[in-house]
Protein backbone atom coordinates (compact mmCIF):
# COMPACT_ATOMS: atom_id res chain seq x y z
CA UNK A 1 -4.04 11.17 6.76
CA UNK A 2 -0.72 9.12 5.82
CA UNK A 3 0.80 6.31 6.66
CA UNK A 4 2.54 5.62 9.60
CA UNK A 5 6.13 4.68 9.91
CA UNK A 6 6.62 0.53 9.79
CA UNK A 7 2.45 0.39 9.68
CA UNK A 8 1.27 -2.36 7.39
CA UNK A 9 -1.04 -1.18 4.14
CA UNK A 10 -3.26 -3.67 5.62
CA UNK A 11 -3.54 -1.56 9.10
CA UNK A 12 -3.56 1.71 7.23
CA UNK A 13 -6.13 0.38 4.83
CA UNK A 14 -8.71 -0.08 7.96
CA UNK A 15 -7.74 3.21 9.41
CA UNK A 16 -8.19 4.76 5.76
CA UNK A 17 -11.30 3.05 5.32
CA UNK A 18 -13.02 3.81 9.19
CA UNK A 19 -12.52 7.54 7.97
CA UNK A 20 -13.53 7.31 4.83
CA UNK A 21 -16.73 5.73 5.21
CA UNK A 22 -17.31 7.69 8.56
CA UNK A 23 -17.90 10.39 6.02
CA UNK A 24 -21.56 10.39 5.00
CA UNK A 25 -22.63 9.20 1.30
CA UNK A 26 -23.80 12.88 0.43
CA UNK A 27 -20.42 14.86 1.09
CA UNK A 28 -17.99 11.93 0.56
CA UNK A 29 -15.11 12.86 -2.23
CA UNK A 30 -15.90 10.98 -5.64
CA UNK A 31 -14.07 7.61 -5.78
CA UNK A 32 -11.72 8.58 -8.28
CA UNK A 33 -10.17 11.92 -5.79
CA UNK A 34 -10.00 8.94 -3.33
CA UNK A 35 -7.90 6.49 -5.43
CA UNK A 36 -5.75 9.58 -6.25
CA UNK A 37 -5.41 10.45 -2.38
CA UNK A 38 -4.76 6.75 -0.96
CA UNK A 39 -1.92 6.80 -3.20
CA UNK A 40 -0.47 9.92 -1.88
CA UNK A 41 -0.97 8.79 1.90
CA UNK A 42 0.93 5.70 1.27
CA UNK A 43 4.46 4.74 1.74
CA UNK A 44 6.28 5.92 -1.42
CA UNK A 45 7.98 2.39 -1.51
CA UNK A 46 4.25 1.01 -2.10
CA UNK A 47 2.98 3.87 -4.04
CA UNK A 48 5.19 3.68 -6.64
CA UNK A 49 4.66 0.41 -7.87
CA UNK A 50 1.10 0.40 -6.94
CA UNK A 51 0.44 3.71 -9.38
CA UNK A 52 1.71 1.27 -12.46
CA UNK A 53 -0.91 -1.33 -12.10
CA UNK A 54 -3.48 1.32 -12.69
CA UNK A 55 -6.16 0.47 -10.01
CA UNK A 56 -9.74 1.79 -11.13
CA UNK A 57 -11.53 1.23 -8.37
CA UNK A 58 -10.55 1.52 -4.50
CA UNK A 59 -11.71 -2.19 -3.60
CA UNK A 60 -9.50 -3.23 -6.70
CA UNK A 61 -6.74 -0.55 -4.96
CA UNK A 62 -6.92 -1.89 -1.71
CA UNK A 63 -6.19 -5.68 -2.67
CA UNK A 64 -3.40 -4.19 -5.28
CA UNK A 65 -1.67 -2.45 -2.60
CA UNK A 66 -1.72 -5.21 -0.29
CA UNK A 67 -0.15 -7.35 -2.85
CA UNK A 68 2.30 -4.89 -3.74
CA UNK A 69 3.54 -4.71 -0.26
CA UNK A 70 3.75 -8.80 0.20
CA UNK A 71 5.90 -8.61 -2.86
CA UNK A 72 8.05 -5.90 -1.63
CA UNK A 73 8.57 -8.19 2.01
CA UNK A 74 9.07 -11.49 -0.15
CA UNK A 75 11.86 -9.71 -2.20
CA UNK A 76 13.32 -8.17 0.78
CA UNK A 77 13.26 -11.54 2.18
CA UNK A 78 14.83 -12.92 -0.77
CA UNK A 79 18.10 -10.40 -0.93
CA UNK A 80 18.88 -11.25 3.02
CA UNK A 81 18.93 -14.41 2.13
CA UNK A 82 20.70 -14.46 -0.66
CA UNK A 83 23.23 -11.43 1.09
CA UNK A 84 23.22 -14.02 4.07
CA UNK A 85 24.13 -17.03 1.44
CA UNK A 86 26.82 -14.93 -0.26
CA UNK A 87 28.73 -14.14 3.35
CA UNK A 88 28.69 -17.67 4.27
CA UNK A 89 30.89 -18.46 0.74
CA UNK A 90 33.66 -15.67 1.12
């Protein structure tokens, strides 16, 4: 399981977490394998920045990864504007 192209961490988090907890308690993968694996099925873009705020625990992951892609809109955001701002002067 990855993430789709253009789908939201916060749509691929409730896809990711209807499978995982489909998965009954006794043969589910330990929490840590699961950390390590939602990182890998995420966007790179997120991943990478979500991997340095060192997440222990997948709820803590989740809400981490959700913030880490709000940032990466606002600054997005932020250099269109600013691009947009810059075109208007020359």
């Amino acid at each position: 399981m990855h993430s789709r192209i253009n789908e939201t961490v916060r749509v691929f988090k409730k896809r990711f977490q209807n499978f995982y907890f489909s998965i009954p308690k006794e043969i589910r993968p330990p929490e840590a394998t699961t950390i390590v694996y939602y990182l890998v099925a995420l966007h790179p873009n997120v991943s990478c920045y979500l991997r340095k705020r060192g997440s222990q625990t997948l709820d803590k992951m989740f809400i981490d990864a959700q913030e880490v892609e709000d940032n990466i809109w606002a600054f997005g955001k932020l250099l269109d504007q600013n691009i947009h701002a810059n075109m208007e002067i020359i």
